[in-house]
N, C-alpha and C. Protein backbone atom coordinates (compact mmCIF):
# COMPACT_ATOMS: atom_id res chain seq x y z
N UNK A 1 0.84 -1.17 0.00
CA UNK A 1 0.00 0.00 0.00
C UNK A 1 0.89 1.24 0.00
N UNK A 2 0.53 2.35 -0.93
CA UNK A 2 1.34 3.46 -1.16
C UNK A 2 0.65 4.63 0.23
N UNK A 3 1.65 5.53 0.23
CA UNK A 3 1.14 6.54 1.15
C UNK A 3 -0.44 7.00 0.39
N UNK A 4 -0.30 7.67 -0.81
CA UNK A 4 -1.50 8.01 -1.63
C UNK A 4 -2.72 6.91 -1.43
N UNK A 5 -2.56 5.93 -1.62
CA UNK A 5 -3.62 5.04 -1.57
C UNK A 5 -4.15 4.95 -0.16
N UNK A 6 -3.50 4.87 0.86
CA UNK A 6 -3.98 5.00 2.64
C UNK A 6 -4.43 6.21 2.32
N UNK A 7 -4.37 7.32 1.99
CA UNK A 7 -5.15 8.35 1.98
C UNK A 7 -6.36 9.06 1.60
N UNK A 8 -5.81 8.28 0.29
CA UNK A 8 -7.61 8.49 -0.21
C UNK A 8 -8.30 7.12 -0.41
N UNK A 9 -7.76 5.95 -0.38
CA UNK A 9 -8.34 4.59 -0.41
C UNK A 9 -8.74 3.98 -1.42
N UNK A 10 -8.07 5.01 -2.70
CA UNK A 10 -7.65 4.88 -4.10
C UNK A 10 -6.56 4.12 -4.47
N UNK A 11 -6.27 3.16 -5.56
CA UNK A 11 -5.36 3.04 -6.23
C UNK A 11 -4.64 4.13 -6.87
N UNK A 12 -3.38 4.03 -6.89
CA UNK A 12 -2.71 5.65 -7.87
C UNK A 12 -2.63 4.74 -9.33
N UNK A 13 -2.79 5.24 -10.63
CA UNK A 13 -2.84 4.91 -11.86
C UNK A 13 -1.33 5.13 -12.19
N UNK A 14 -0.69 4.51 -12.85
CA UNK A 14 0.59 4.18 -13.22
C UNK A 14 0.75 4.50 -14.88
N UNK A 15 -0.10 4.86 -15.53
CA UNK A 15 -0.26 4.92 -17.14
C UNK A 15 0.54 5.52 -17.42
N UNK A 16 0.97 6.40 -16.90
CA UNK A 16 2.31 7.78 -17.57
C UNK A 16 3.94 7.20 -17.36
N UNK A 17 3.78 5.97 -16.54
CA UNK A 17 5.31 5.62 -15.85
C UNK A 17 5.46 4.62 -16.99
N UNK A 18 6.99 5.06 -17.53
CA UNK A 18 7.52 4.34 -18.68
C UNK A 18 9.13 4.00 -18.32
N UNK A 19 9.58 2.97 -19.06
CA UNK A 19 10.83 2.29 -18.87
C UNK A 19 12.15 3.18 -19.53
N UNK A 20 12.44 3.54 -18.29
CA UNK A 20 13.82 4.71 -18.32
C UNK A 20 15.10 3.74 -19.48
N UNK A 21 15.47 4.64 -20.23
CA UNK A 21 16.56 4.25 -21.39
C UNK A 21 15.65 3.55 -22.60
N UNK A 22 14.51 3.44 -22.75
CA UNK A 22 13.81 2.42 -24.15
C UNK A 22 13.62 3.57 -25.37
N UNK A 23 13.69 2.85 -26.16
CA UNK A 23 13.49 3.71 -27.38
C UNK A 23 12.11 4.34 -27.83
N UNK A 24 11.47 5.49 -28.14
CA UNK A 24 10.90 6.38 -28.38
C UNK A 24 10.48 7.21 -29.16
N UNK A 25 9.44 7.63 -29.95
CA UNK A 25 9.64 7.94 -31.29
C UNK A 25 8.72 9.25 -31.15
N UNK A 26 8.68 10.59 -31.41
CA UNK A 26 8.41 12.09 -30.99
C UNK A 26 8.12 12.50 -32.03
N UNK A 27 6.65 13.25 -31.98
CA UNK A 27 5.89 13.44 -33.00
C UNK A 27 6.22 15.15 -33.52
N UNK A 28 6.79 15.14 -34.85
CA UNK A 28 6.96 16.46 -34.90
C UNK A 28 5.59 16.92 -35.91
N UNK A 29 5.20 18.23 -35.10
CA UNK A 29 4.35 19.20 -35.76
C UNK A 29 3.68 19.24 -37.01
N UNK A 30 2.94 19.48 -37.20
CA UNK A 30 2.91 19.52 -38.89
C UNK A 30 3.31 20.58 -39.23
N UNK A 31 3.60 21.53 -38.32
CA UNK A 31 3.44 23.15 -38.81
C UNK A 31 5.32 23.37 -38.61
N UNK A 32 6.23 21.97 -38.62
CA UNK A 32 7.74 21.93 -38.28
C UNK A 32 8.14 20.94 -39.25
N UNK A 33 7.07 20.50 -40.06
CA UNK A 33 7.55 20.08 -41.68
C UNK A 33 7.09 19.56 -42.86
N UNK A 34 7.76 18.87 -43.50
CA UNK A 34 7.05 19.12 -45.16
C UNK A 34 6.23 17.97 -45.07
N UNK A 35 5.29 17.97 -46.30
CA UNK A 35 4.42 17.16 -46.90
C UNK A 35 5.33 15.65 -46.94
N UNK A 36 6.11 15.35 -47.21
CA UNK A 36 7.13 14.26 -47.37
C UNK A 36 7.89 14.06 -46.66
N UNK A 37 8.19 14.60 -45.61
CA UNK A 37 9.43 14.38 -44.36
C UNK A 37 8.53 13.86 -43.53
N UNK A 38 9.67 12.64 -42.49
CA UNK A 38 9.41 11.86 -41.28
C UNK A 38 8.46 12.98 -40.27
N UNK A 39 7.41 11.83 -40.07
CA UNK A 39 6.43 12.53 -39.08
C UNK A 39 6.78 12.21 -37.54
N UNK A 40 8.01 11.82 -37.30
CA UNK A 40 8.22 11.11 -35.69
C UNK A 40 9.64 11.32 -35.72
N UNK A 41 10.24 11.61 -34.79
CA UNK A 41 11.86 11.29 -34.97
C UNK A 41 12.36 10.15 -33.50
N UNK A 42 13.21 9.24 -33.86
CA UNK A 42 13.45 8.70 -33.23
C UNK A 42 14.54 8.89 -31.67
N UNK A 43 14.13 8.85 -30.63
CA UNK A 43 15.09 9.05 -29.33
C UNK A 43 14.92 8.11 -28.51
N UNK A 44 15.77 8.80 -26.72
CA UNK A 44 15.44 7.95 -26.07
C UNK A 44 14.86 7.98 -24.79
N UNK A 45 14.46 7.32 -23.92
CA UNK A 45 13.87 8.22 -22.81
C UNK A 45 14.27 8.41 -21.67
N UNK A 46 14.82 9.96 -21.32
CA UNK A 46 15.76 10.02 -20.21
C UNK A 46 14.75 10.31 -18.74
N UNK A 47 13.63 10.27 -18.88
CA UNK A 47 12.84 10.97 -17.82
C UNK A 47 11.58 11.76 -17.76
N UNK A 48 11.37 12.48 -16.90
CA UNK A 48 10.33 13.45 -16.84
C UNK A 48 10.81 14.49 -16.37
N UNK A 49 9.90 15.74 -17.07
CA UNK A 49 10.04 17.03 -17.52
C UNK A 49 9.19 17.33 -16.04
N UNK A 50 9.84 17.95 -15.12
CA UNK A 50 10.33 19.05 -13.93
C UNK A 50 9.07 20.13 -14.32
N UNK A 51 9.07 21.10 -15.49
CA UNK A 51 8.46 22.15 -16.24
C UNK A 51 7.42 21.89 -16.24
N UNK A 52 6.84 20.88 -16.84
CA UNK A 52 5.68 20.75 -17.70
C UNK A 52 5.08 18.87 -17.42
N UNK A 53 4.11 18.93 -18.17
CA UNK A 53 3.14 17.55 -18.02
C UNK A 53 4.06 16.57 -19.77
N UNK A 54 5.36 16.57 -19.15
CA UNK A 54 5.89 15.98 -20.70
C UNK A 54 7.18 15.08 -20.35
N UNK A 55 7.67 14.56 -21.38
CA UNK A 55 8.96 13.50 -21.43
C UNK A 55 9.99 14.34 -21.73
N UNK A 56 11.10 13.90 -20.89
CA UNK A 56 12.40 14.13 -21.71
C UNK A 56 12.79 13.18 -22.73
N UNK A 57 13.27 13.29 -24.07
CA UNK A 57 13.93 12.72 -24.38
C UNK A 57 15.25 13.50 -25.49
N UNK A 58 16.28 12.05 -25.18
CA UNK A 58 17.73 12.54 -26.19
C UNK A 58 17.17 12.61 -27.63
N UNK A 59 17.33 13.37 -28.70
CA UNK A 59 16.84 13.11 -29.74
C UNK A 59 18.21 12.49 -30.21
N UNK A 60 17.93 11.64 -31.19
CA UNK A 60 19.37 10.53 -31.28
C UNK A 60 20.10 11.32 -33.06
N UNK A 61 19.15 12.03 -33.75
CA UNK A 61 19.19 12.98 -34.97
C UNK A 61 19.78 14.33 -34.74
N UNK A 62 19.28 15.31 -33.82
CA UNK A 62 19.99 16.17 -33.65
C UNK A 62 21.15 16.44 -32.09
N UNK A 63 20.93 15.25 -31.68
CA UNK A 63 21.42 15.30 -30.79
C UNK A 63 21.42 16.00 -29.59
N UNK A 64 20.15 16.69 -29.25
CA UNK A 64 19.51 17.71 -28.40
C UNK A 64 18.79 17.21 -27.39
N UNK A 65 18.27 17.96 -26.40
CA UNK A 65 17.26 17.04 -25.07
C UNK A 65 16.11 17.79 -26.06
N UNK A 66 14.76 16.86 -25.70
CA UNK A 66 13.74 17.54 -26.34
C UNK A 66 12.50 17.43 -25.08
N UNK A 67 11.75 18.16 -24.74
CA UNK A 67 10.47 18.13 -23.73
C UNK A 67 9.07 18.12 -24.58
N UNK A 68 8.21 16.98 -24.50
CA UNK A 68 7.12 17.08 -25.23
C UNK A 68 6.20 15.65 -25.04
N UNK A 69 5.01 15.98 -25.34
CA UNK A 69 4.06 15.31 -24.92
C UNK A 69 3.57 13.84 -25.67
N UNK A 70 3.93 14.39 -26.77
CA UNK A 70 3.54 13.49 -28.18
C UNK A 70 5.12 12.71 -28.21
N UNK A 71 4.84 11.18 -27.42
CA UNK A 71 5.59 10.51 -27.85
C UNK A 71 5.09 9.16 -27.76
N UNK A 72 5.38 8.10 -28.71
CA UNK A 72 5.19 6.95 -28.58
C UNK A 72 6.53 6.25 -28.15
N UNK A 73 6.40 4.96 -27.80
CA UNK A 73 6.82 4.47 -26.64
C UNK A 73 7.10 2.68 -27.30
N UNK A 74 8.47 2.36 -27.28
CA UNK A 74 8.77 1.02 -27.72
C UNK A 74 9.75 0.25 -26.65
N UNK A 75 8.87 -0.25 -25.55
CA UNK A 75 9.40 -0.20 -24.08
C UNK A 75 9.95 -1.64 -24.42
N UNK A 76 9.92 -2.35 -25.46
CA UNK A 76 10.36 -3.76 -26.21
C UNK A 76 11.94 -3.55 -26.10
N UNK A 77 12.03 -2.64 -26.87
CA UNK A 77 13.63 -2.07 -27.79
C UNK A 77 14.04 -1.26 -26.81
N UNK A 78 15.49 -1.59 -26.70
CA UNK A 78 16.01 -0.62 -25.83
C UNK A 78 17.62 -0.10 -26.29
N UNK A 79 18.56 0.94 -26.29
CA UNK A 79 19.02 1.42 -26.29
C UNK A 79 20.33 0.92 -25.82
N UNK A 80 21.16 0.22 -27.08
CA UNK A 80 22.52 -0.01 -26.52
C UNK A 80 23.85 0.90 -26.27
N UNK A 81 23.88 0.68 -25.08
CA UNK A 81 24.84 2.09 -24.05
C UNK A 81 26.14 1.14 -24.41
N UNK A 82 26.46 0.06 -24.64
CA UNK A 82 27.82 -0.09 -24.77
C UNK A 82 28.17 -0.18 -25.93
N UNK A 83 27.13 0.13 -26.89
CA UNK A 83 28.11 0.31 -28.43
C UNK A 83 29.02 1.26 -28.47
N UNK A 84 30.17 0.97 -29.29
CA UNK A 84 30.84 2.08 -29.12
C UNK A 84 30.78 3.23 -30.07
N UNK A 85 31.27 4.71 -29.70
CA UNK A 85 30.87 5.76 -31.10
C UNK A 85 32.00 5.55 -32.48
N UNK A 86 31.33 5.45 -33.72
CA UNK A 86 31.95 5.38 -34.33
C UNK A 86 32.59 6.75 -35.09
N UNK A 87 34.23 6.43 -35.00
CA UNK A 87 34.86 7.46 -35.45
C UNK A 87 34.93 8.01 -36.99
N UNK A 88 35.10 9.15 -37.19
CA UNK A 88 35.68 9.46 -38.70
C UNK A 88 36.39 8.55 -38.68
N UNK A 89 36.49 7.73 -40.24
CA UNK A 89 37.43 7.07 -40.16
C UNK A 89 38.54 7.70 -41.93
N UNK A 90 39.64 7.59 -41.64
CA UNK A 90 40.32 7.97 -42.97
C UNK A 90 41.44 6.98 -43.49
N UNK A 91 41.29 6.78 -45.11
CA UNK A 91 42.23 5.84 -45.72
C UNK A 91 43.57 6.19 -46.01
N UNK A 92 44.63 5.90 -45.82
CA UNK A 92 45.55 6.33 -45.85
C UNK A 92 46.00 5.22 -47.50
N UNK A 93 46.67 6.03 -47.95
CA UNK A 93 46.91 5.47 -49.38
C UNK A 93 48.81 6.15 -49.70
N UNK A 94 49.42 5.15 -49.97
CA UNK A 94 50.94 5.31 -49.91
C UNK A 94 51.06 6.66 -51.08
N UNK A 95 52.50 7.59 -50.63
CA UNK A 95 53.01 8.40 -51.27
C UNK A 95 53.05 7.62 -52.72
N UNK A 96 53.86 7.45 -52.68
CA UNK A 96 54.55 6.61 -54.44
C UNK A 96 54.24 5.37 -54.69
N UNK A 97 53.67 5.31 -55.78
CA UNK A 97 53.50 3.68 -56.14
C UNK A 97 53.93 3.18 -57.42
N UNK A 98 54.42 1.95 -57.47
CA UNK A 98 54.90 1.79 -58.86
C UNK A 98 53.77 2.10 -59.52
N UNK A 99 55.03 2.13 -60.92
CA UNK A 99 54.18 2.67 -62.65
C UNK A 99 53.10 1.29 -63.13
N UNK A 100 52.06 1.78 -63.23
CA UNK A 100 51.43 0.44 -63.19
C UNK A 100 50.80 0.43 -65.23
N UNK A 101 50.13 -0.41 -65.73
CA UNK A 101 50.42 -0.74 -66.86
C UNK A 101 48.99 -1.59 -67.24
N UNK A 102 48.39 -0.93 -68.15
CA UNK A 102 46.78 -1.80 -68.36
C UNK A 102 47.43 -2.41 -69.10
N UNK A 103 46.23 -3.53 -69.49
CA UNK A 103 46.45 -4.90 -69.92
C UNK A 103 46.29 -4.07 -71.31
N UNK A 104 46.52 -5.10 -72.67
CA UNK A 104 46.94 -4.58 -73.95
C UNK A 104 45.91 -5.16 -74.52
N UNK A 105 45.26 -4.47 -75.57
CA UNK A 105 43.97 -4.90 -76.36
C UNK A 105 44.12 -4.43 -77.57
N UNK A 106 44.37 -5.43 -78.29
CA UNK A 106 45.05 -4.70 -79.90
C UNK A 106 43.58 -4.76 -80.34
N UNK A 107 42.88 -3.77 -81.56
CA UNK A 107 42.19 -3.49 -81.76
C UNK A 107 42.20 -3.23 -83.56
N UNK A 108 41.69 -3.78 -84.52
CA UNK A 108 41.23 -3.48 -85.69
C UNK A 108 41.07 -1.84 -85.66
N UNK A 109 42.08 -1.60 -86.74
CA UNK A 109 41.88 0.47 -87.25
C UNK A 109 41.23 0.18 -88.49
N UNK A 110 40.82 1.17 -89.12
CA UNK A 110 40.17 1.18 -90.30
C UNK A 110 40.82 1.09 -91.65
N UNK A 111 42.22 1.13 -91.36
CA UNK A 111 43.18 0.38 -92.89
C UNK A 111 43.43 -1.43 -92.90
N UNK A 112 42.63 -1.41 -91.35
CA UNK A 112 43.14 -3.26 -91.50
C UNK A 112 44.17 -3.22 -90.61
N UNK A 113 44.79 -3.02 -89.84
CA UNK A 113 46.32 -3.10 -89.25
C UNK A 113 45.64 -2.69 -87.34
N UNK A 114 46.50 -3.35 -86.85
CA UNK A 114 45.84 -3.50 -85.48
C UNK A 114 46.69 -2.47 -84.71
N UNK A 115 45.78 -1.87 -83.92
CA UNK A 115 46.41 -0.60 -83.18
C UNK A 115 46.54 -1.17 -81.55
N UNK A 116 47.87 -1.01 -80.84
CA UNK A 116 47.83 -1.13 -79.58
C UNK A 116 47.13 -0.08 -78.70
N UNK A 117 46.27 -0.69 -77.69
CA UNK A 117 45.87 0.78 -77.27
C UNK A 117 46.00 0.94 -75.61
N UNK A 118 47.13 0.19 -74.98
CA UNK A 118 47.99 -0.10 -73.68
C UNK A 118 48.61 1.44 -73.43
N UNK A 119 48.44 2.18 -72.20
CA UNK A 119 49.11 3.28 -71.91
C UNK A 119 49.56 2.85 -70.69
N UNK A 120 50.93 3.47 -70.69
CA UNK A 120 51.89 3.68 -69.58
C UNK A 120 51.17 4.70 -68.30
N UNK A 121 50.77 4.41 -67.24
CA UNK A 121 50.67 5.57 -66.23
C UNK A 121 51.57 5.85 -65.33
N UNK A 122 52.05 6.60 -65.15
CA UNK A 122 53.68 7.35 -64.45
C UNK A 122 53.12 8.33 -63.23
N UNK A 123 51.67 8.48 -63.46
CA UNK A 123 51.24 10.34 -62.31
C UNK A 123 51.81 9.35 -60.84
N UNK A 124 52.20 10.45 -59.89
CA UNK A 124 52.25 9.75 -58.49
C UNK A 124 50.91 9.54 -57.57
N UNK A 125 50.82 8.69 -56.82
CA UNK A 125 49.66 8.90 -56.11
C UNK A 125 49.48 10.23 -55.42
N UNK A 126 48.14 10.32 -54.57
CA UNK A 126 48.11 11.92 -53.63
C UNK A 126 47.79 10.83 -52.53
N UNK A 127 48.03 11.85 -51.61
CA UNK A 127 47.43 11.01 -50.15
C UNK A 127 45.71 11.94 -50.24
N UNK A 128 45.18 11.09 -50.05
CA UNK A 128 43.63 11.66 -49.37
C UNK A 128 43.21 11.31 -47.89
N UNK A 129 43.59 12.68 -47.46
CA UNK A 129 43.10 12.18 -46.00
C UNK A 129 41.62 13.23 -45.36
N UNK A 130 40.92 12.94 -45.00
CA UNK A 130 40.01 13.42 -44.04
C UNK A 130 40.01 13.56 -42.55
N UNK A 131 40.20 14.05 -42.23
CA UNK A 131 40.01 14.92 -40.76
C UNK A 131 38.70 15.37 -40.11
């Protein structure tokens, strides 16, 4: 028996209490986007909103806390905290590389006589890196 319930000799209703960390899906506005864009964005649920009659949740898209009323609720699925974040990742590709050499495809010219058409490539590599 809860304090509330000895008091008024009521059950307290539990409907609003949801499973802290489950995944969550937050209904955006119609009047916050287009005819063709996602009507829900997906987060997660850190709690209750202090302010107001609403949820906190992480939005997992912009990466922001969001407070709001309109959310559905996937208390199934939950939110893996030990994945790890994945980094930029960048290819590193060697300074110099040998002269490399396409394969040779002799080819019929229009006097009859076969034209090689194999080119030598000599350019050096570049490094491409991202940061």
């Amino acid at each position: 028996m809860t304090p509330i319930e000895a008091w008024s000799s009521k059950k307290p209703s539990a409907k609003h209490l949801r499973v802290f960390g489950s995944i969550c899906y937050v209904h955006i506005p119609t009047e916050k986007r287009h005819k063709l864009e996602e009507k829900t964005e997906k987060g997660i649920f850190l709690g209750y909103s202090t302010q107001s009659k609403g949820y906190r949740i992480y939005n997992l898209k912009t990466k922001k806390l969001i407070i709001s009323r309109d959310v559905e609720f996937d208390e199934d699925a939950m939110w893996n905290w030990d994945e790890e974040k994945i980094e930029r990742q960048s290819v590193m590709i060697p300074k110099e590389t040998p002269p490399q050499q396409q394969r040779r495809r002799n080819r019929p010219s229009r006097n009859g006589k076969e034209e090689s058409t194999s080119t030598r490539i000599t350019q050096k590599a570049t490094i491409i890196r991202r940061d």
